[in-house]
C-alpha atoms as a PDB file:
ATOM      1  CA  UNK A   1      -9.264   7.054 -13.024  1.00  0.00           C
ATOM      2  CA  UNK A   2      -9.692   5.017  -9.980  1.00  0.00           C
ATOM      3  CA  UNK A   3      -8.457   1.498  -8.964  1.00  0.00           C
ATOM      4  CA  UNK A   4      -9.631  -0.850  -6.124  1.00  0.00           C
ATOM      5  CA  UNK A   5      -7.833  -0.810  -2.339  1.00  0.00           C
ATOM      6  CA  UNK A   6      -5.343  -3.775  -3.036  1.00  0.00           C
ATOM      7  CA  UNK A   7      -6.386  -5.170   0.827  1.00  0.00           C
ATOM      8  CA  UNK A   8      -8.947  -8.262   0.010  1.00  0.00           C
ATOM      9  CA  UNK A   9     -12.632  -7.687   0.881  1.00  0.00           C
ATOM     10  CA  UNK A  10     -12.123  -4.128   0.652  1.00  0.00           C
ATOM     11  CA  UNK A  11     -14.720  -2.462  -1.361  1.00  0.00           C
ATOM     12  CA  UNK A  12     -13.340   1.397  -1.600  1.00  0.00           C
ATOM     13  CA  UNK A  13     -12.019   2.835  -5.057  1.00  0.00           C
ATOM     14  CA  UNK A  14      -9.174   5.284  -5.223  1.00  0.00           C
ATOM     15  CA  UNK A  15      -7.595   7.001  -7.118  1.00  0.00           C
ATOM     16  CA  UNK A  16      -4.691   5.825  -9.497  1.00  0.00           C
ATOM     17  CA  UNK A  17      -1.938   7.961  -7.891  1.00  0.00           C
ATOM     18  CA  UNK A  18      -2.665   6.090  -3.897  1.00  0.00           C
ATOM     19  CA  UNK A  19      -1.073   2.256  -3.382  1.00  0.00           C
ATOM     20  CA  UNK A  20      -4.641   1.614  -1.135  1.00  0.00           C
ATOM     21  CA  UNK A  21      -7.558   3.749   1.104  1.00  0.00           C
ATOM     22  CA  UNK A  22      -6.869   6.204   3.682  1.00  0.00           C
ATOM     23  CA  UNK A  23      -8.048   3.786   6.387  1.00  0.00           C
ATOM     24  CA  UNK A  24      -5.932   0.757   5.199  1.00  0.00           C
ATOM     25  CA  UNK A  25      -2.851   2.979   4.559  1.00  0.00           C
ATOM     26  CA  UNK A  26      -2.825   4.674   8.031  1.00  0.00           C
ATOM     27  CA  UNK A  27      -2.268   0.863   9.205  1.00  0.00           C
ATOM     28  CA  UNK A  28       1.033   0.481   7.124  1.00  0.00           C
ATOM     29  CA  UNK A  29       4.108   0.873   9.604  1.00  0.00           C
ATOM     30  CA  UNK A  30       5.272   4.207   9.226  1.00  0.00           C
ATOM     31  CA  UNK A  31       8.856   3.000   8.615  1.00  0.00           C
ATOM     32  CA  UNK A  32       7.150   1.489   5.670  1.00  0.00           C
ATOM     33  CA  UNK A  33       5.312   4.156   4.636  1.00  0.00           C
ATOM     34  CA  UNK A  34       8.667   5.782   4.154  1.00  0.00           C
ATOM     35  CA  UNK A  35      10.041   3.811   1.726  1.00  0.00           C
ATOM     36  CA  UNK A  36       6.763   3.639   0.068  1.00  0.00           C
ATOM     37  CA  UNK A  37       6.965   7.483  -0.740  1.00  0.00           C
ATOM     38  CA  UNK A  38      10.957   7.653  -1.334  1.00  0.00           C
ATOM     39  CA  UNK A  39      11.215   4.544  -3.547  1.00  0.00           C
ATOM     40  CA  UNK A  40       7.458   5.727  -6.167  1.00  0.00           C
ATOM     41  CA  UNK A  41       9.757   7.816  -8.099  1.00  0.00           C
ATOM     42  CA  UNK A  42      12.960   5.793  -8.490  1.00  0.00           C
ATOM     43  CA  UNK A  43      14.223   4.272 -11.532  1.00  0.00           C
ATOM     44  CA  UNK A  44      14.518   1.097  -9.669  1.00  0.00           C
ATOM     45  CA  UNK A  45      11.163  -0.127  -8.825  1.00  0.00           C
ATOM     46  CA  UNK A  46      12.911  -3.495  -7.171  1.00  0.00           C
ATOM     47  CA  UNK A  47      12.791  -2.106  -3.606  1.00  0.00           C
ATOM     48  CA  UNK A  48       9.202  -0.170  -4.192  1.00  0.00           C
ATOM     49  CA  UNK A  49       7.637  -3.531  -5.170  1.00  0.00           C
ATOM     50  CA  UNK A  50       9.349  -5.381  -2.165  1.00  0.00           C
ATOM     51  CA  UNK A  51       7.834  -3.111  -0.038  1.00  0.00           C
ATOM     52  CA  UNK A  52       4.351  -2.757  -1.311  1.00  0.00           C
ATOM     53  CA  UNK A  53       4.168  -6.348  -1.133  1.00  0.00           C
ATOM     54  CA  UNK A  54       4.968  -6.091   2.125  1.00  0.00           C
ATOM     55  CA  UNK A  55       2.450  -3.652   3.311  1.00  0.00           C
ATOM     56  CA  UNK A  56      -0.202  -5.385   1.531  1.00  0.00           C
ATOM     57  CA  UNK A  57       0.551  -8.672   3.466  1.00  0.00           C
ATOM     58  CA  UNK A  58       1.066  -6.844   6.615  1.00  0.00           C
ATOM     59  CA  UNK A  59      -2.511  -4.957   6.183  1.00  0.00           C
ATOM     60  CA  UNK A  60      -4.137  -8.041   5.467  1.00  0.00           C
ATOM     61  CA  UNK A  61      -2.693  -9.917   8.341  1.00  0.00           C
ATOM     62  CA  UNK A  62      -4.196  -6.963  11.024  1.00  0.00           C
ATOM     63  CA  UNK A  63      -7.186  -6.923   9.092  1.00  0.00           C
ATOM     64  CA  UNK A  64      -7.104 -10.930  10.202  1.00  0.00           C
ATOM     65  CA  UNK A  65      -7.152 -10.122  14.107  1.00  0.00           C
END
């Protein structure tokens, strides 16, 4: 099963387990990154949906410039 990158105009498909591409993720501040990966598996998803958000906005914004 695969699922479109979440950054707009991007036209890769990945796979369900990855929040975007390889070359979209590798933009995501690594501090970010980090609570990406801690916060997938927690019963909590509050902080793990703040910061996807975030990513995705932040993406978008260097994909902007």
């Amino acid at each position: 099963m695969t699922h479109p990158c979440p950054i707009p105009g991007c036209e890769h498909r990945i796979s369900k387990t990855l929040l975007m591409c390889w070359p979209h993720w590798r933009r995501v501040p690594k501090f970010l990154q980090r609570i990406i990966w801690r916060e997938v598996k927690s019963a909590d998803r509050t902080e793990y949906k703040k910061a996807v958000k975030q990513a995705i906005e932040i993406v978008t914004e260097k994909e902007k410039s």
